[in-house]
PDB file of N, CA and C in Angstrom:
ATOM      1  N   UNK A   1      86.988  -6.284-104.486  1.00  0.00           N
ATOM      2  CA  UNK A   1      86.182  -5.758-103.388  1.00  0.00           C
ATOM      3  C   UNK A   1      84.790  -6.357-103.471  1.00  0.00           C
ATOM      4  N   UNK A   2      83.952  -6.859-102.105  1.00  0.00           N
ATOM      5  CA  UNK A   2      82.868  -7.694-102.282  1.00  0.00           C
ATOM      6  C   UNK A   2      81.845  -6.222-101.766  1.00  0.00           C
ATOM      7  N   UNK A   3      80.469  -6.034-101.904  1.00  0.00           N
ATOM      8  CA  UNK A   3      80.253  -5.015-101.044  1.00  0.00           C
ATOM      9  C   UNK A   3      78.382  -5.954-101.076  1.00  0.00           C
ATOM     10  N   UNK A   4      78.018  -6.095 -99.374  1.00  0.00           N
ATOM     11  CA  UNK A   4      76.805  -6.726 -99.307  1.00  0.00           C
ATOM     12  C   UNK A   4      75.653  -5.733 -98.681  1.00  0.00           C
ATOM     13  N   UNK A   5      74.352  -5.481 -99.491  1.00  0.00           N
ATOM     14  CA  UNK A   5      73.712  -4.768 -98.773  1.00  0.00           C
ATOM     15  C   UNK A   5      72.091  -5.607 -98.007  1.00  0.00           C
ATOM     16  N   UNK A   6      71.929  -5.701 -96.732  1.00  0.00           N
ATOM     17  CA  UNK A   6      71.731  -6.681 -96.308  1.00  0.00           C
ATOM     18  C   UNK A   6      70.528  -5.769 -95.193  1.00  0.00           C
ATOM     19  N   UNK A   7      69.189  -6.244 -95.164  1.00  0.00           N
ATOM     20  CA  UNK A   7      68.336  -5.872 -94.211  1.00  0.00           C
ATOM     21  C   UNK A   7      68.725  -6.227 -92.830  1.00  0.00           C
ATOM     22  N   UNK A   8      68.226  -5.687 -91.965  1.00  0.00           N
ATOM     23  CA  UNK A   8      68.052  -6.203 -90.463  1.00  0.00           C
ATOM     24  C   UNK A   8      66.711  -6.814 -90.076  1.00  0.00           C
ATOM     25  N   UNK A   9      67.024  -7.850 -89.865  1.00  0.00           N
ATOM     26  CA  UNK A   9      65.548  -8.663 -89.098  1.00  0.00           C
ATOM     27  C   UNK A   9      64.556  -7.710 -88.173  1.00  0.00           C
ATOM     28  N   UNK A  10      63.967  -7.370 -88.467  1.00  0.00           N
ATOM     29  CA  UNK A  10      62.946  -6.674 -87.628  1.00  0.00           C
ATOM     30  C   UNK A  10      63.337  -6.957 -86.240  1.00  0.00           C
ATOM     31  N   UNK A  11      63.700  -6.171 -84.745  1.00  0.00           N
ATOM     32  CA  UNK A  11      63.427  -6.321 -83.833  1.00  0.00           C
ATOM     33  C   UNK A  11      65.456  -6.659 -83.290  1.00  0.00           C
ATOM     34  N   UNK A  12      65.950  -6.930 -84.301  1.00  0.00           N
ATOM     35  CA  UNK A  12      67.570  -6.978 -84.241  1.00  0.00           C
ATOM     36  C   UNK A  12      68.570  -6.015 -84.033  1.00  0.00           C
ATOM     37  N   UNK A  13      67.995  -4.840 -84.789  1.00  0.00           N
ATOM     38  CA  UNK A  13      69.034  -3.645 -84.779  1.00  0.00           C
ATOM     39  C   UNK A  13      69.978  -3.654 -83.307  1.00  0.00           C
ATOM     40  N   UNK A  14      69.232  -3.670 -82.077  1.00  0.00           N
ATOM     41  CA  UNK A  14      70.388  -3.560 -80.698  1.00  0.00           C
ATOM     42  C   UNK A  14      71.391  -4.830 -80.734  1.00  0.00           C
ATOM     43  N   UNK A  15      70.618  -5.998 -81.648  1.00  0.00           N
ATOM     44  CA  UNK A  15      71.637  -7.163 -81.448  1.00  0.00           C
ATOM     45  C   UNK A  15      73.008  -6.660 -82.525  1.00  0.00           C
ATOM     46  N   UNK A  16      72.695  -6.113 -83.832  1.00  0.00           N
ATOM     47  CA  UNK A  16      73.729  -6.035 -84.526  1.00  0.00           C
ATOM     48  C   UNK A  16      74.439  -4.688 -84.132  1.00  0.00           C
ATOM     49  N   UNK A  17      73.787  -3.456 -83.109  1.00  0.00           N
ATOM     50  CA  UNK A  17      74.811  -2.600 -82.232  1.00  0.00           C
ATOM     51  C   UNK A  17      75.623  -3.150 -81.210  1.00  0.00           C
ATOM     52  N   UNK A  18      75.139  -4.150 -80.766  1.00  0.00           N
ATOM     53  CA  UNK A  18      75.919  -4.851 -79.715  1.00  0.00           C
ATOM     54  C   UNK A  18      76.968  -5.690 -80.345  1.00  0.00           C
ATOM     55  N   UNK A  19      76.553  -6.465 -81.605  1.00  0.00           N
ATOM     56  CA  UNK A  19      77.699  -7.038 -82.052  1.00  0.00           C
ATOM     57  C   UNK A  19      78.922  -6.251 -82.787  1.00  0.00           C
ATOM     58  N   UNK A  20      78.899  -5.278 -83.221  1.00  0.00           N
ATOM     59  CA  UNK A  20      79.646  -4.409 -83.780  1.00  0.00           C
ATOM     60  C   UNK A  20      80.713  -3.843 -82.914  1.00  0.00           C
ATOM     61  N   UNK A  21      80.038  -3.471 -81.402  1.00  0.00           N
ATOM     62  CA  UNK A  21      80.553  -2.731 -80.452  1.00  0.00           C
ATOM     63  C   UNK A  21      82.187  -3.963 -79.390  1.00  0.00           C
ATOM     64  N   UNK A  22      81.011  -5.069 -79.749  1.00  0.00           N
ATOM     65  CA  UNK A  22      82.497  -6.356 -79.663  1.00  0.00           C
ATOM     66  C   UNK A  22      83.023  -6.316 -80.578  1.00  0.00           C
ATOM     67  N   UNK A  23      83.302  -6.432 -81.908  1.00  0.00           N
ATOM     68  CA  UNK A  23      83.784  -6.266 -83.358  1.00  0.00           C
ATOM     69  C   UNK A  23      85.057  -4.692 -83.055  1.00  0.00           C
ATOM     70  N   UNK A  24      84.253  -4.004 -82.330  1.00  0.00           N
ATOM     71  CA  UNK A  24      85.294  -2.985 -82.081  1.00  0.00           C
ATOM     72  C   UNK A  24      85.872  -2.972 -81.151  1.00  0.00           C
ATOM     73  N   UNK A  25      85.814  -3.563 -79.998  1.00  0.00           N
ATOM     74  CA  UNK A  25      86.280  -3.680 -78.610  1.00  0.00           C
ATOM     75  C   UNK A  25      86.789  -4.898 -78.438  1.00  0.00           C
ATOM     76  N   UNK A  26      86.499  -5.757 -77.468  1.00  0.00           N
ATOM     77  CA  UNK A  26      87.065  -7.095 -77.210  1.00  0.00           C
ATOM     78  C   UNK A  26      86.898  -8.117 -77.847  1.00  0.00           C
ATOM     79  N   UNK A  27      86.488  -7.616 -79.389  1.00  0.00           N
ATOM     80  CA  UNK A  27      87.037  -9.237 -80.348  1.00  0.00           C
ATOM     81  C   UNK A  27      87.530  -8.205 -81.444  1.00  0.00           C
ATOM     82  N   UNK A  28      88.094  -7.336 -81.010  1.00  0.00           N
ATOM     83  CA  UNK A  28      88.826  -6.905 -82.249  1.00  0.00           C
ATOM     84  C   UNK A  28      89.841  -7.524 -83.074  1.00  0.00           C
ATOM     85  N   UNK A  29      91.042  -7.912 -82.351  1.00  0.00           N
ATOM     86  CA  UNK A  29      92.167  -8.782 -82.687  1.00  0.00           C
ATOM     87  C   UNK A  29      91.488 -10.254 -83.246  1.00  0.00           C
ATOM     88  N   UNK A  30      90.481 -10.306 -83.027  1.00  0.00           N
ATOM     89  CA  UNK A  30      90.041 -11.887 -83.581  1.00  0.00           C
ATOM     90  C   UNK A  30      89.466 -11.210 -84.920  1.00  0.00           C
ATOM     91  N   UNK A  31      88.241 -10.520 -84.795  1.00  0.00           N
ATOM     92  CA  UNK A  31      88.282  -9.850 -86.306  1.00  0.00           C
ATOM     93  C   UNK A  31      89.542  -8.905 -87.200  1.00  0.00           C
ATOM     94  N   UNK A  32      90.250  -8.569 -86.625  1.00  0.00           N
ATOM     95  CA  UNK A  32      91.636  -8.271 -87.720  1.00  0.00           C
ATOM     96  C   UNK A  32      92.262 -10.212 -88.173  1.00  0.00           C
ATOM     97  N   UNK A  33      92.424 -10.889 -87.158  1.00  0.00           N
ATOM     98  CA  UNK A  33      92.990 -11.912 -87.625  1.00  0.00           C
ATOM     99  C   UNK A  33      91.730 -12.664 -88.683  1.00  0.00           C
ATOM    100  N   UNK A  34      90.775 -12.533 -88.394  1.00  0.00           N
ATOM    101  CA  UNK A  34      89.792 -13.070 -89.311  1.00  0.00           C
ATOM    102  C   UNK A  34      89.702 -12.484 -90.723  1.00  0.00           C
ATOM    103  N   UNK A  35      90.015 -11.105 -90.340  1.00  0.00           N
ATOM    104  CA  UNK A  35      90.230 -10.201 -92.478  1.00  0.00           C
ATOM    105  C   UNK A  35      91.536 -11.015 -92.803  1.00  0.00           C
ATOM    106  N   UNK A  36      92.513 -11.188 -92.076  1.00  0.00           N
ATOM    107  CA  UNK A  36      94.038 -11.710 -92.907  1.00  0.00           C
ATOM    108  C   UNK A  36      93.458 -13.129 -93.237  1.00  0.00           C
ATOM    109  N   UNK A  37      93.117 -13.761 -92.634  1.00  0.00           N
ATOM    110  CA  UNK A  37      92.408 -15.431 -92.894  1.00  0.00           C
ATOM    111  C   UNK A  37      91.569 -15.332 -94.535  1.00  0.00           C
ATOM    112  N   UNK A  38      91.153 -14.138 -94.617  1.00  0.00           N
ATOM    113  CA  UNK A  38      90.111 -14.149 -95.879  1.00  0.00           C
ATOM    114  C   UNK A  38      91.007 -12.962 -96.774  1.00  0.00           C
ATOM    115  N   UNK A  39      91.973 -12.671 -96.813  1.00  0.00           N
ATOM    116  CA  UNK A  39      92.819 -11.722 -97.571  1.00  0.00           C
ATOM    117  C   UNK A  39      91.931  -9.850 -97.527  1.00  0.00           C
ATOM    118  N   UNK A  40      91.353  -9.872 -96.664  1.00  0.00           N
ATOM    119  CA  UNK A  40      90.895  -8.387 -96.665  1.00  0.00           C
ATOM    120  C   UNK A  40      91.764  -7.256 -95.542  1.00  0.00           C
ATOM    121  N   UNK A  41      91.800  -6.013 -96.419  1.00  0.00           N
ATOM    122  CA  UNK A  41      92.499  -5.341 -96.003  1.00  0.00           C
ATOM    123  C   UNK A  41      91.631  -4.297 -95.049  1.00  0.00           C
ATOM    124  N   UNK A  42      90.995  -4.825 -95.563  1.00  0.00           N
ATOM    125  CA  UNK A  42      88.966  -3.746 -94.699  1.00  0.00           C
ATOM    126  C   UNK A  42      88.069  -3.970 -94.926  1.00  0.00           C
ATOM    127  N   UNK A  43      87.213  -3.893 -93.793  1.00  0.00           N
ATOM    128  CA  UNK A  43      86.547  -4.795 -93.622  1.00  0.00           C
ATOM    129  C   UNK A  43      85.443  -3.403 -93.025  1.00  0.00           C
ATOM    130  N   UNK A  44      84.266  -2.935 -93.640  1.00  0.00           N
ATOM    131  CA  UNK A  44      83.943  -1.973 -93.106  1.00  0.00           C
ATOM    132  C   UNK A  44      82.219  -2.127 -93.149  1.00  0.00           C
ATOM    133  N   UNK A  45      81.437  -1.633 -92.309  1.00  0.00           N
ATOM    134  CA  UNK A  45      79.788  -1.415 -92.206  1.00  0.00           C
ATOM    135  C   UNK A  45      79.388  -0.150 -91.920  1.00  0.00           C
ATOM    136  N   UNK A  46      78.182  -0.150 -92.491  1.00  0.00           N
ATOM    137  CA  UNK A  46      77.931   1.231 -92.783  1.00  0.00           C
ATOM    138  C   UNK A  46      76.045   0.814 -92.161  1.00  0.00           C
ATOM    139  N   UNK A  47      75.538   1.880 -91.344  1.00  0.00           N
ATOM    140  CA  UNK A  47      74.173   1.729 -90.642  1.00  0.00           C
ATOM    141  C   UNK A  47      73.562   2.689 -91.614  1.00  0.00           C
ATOM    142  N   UNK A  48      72.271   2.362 -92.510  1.00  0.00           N
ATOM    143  CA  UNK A  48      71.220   3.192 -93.195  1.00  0.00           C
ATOM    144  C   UNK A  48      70.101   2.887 -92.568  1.00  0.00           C
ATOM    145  N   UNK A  49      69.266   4.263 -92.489  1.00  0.00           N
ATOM    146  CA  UNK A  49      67.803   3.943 -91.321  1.00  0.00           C
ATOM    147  C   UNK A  49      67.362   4.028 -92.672  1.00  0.00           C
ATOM    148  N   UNK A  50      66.317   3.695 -93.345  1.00  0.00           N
ATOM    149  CA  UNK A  50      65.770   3.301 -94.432  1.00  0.00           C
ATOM    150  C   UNK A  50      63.933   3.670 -94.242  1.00  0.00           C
ATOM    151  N   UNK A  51      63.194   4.195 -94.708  1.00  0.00           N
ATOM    152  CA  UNK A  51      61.617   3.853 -94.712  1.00  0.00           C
ATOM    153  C   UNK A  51      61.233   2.157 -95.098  1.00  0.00           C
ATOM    154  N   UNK A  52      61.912   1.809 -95.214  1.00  0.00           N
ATOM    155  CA  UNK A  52      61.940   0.090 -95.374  1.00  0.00           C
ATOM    156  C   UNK A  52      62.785  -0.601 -94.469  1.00  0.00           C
ATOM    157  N   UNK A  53      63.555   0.270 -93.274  1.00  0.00           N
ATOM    158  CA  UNK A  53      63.778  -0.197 -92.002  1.00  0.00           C
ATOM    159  C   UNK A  53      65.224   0.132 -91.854  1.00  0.00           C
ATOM    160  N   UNK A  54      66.253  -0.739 -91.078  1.00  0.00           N
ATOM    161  CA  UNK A  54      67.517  -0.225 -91.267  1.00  0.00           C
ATOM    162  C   UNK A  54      68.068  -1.371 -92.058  1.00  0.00           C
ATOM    163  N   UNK A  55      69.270  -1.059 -93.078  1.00  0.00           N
ATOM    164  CA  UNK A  55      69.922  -1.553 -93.495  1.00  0.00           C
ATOM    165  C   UNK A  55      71.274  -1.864 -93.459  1.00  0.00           C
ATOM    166  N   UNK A  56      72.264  -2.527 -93.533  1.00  0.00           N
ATOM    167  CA  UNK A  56      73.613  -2.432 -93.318  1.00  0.00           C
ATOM    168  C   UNK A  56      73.898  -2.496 -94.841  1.00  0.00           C
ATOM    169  N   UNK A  57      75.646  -1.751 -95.332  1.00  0.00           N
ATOM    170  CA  UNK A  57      76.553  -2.391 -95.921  1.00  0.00           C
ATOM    171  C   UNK A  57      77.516  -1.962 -95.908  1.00  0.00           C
ATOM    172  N   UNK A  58      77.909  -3.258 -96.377  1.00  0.00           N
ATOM    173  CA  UNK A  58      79.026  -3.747 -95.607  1.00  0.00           C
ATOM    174  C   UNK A  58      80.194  -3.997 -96.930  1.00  0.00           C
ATOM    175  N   UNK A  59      81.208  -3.593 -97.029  1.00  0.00           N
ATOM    176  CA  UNK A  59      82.384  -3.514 -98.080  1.00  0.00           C
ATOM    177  C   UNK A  59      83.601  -4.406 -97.215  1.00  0.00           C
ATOM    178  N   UNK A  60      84.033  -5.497 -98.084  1.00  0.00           N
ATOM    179  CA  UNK A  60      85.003  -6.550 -97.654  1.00  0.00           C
ATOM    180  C   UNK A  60      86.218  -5.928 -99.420  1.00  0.00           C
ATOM    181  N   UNK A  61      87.365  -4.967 -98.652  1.00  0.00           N
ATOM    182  CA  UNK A  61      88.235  -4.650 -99.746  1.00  0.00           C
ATOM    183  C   UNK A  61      89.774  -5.598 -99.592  1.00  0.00           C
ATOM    184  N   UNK A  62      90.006  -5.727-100.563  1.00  0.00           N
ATOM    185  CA  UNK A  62      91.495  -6.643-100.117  1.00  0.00           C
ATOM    186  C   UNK A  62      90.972  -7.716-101.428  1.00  0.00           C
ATOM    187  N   UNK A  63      92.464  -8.339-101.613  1.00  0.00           N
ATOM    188  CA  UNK A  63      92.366  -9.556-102.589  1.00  0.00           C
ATOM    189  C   UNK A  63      91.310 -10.681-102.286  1.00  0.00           C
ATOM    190  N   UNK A  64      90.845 -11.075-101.115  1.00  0.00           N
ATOM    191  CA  UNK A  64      89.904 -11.781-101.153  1.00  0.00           C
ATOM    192  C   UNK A  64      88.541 -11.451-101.139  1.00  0.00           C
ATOM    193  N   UNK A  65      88.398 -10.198-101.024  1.00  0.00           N
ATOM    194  CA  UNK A  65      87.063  -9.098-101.290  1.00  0.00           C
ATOM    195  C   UNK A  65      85.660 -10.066-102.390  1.00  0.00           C
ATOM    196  N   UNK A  66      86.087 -10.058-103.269  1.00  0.00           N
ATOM    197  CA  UNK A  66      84.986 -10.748-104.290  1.00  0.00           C
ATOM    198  C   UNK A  66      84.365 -12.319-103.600  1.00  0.00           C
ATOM    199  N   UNK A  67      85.657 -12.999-102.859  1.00  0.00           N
ATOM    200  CA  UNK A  67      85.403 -14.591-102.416  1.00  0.00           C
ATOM    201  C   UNK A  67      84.642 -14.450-101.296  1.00  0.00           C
ATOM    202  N   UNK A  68      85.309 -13.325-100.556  1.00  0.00           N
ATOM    203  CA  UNK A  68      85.118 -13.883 -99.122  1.00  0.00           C
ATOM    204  C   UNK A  68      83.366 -14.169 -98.324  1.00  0.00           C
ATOM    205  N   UNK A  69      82.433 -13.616 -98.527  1.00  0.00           N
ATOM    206  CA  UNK A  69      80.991 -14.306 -98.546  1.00  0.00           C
ATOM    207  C   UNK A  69      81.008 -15.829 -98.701  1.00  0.00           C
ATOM    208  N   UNK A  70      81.527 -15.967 -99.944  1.00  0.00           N
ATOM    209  CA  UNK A  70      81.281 -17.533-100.407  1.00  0.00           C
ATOM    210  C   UNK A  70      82.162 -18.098 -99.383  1.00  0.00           C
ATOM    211  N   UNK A  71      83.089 -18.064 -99.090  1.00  0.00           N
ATOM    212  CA  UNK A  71      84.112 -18.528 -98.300  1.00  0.00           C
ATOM    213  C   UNK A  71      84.149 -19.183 -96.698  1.00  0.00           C
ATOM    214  N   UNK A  72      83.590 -18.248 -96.442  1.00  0.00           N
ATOM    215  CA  UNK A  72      83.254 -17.987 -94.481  1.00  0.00           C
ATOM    216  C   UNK A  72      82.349 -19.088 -94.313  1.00  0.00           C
ATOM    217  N   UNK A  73      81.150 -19.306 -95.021  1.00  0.00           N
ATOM    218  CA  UNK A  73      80.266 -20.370 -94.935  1.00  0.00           C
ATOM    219  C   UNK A  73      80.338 -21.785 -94.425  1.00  0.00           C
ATOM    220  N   UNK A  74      81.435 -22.371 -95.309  1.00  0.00           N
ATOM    221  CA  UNK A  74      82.265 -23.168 -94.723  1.00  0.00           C
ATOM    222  C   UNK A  74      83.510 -23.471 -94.337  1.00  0.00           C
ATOM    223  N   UNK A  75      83.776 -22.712 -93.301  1.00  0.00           N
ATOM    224  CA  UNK A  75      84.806 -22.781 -91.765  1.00  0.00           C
ATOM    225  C   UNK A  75      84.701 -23.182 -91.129  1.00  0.00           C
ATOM    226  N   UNK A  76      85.912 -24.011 -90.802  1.00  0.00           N
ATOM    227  CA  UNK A  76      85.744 -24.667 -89.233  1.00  0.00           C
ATOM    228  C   UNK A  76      86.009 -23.697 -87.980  1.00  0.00           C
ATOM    229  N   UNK A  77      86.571 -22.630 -88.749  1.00  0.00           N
ATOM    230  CA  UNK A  77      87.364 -21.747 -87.190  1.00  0.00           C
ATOM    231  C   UNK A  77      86.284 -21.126 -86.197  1.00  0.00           C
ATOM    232  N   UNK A  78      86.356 -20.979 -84.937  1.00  0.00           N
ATOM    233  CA  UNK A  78      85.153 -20.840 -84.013  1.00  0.00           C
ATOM    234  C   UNK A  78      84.627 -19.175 -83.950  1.00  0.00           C
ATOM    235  N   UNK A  79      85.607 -18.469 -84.451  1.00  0.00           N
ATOM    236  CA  UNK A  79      85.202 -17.014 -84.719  1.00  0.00           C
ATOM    237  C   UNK A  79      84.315 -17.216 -85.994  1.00  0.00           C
ATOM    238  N   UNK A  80      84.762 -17.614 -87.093  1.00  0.00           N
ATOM    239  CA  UNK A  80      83.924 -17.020 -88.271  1.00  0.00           C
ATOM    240  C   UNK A  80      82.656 -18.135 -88.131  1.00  0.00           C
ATOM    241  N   UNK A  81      82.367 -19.667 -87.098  1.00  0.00           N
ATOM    242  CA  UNK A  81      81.005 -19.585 -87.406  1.00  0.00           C
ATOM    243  C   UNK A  81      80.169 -18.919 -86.539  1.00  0.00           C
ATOM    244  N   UNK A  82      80.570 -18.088 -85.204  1.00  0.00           N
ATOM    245  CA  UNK A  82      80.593 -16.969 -84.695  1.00  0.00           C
ATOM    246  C   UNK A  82      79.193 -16.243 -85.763  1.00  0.00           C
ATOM    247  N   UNK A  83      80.652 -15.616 -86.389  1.00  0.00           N
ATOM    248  CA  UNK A  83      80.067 -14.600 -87.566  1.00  0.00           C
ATOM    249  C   UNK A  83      79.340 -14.965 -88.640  1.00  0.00           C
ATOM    250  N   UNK A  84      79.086 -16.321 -88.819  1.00  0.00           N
ATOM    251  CA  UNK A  84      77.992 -17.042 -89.721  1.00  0.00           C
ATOM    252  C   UNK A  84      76.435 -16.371 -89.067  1.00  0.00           C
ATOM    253  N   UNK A  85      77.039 -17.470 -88.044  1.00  0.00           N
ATOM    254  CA  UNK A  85      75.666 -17.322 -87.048  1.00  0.00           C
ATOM    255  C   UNK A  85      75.366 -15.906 -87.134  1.00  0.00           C
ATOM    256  N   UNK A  86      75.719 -14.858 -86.504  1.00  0.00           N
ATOM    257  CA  UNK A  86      75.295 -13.584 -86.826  1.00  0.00           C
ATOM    258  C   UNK A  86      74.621 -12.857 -87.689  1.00  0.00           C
ATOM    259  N   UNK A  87      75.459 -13.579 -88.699  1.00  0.00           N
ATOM    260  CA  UNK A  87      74.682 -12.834 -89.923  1.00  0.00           C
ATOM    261  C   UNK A  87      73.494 -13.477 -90.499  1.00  0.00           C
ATOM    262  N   UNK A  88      73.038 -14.719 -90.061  1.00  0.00           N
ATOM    263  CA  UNK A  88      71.785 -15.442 -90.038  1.00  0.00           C
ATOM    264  C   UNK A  88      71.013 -15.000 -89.323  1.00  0.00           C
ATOM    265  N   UNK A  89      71.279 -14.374 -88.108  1.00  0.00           N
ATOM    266  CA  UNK A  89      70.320 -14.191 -86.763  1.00  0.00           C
ATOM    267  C   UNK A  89      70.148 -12.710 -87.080  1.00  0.00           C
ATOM    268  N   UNK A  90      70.659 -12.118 -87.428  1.00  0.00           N
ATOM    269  CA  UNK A  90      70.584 -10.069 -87.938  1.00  0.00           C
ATOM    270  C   UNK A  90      69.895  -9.953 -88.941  1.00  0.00           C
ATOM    271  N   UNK A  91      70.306 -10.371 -89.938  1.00  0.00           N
ATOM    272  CA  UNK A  91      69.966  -9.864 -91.350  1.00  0.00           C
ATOM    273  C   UNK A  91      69.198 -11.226 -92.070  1.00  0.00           C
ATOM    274  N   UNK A  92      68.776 -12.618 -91.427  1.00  0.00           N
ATOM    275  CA  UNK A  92      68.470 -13.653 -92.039  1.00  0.00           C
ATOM    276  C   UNK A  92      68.716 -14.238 -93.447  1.00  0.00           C
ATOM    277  N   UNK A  93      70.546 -14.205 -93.566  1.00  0.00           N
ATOM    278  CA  UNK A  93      71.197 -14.415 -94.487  1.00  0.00           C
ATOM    279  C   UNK A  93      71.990 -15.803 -94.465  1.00  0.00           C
ATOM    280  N   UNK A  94      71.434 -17.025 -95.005  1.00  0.00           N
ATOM    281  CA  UNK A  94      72.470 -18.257 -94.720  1.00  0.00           C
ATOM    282  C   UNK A  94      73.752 -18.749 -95.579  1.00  0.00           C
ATOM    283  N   UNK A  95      74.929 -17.866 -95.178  1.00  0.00           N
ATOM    284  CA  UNK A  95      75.744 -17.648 -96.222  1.00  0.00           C
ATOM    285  C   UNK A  95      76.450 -19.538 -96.676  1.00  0.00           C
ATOM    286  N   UNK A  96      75.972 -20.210 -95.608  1.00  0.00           N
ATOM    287  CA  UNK A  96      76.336 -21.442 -95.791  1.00  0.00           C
ATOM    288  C   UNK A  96      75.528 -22.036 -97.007  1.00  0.00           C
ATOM    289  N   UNK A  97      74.441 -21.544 -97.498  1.00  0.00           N
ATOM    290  CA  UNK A  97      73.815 -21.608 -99.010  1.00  0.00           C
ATOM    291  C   UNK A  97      74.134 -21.093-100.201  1.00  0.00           C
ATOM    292  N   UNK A  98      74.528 -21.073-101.485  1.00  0.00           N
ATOM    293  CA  UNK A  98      74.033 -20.102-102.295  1.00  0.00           C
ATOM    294  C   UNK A  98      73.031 -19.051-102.676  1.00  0.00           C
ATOM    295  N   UNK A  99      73.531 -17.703-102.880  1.00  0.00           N
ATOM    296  CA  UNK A  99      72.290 -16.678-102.547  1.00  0.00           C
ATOM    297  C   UNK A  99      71.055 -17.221-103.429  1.00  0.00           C
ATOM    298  N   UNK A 100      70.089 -16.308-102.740  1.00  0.00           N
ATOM    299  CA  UNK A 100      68.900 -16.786-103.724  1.00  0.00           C
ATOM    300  C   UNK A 100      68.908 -15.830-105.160  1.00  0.00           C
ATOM    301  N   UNK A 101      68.445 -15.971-106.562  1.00  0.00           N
ATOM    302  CA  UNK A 101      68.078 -15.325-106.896  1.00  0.00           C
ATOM    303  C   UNK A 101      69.472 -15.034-107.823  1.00  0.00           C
ATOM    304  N   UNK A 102      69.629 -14.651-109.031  1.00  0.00           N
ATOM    305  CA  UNK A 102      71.071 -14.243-109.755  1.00  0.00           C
ATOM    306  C   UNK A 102      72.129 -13.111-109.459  1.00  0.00           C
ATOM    307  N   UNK A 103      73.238 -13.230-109.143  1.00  0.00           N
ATOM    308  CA  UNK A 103      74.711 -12.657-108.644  1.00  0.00           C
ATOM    309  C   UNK A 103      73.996 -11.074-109.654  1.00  0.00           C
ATOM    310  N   UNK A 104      74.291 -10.027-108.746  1.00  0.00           N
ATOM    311  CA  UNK A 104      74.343  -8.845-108.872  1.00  0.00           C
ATOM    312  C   UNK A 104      75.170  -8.324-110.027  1.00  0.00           C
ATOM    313  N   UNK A 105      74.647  -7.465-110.982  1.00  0.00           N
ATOM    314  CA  UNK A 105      75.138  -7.549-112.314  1.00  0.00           C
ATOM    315  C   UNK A 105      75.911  -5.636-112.208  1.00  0.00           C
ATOM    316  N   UNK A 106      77.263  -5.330-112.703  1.00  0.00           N
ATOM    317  CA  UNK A 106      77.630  -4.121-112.315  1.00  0.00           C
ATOM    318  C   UNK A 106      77.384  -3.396-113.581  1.00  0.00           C
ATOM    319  N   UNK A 107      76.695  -2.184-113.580  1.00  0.00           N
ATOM    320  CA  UNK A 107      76.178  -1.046-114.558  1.00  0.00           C
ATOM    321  C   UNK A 107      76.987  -0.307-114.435  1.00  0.00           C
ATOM    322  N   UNK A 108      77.958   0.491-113.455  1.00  0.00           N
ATOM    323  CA  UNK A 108      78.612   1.257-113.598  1.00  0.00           C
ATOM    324  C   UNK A 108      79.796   1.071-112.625  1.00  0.00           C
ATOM    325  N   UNK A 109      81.463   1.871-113.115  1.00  0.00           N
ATOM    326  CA  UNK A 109      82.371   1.822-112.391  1.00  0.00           C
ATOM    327  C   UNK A 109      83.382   2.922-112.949  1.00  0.00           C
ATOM    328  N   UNK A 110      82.463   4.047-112.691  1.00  0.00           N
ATOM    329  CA  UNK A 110      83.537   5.053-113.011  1.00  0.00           C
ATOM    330  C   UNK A 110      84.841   5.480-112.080  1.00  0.00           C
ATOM    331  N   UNK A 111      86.199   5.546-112.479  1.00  0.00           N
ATOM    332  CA  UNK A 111      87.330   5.263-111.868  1.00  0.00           C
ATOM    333  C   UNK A 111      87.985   6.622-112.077  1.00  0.00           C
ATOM    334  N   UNK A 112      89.014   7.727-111.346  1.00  0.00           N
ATOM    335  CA  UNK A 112      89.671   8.775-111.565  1.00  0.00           C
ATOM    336  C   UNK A 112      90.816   8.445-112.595  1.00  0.00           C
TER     337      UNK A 112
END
């Protein structure tokens, strides 16, 4: 499971309600076919209003969960650079780079 927690560009929030609302409506079937393309079984976002603004995150679960960030970056398919673009223009994230800064280190994973 990959899980990204990712600011909104100041002044974006209606762009990333509007994109979500296609994500749920008339590009749905392109985003279900886009989780099977990257092995995720769910694909889910979550809206936090924050005193440091709003935030998204976002949990990619399924066998390709850990890859799929690195992955999408470079695609040729016309949906996911779609969803490149997006997530550059929302949250000013260029997943076509390596992140900045060292891979997120896990402290805890308590399990039932």
């Amino acid at each position: 499971m990959g899980v990204v927690v990712a600011p909104i560009v100041d002044g974006k929030l209606d762009v990333w309600k509007a994109w979500i609302a296609e994500l749920n409506g008339p590009r749905v079937q392109e985003l279900k076919e886009f989780n099977q393309r990257y092995g995720l079984t769910r694909h889910a976002a979550w809206l936090a209003e924050t005193p440091m603004g709003p935030i998204v995150v976002a949990m990619h679960e399924g066998p390709g969960g850990d890859e799929f960030m690195a992955k999408i970056g470079s695609s040729d398919n016309d949906f996911d650079k779609v969803f490149v673009a997006k997530v550059k223009e929302i949250h000013g994230l260029d997943v076509t780079q390596p992140p900045p800064g060292p891979m997120p280190v896990n402290y805890l994973d308590a399990r039932a």
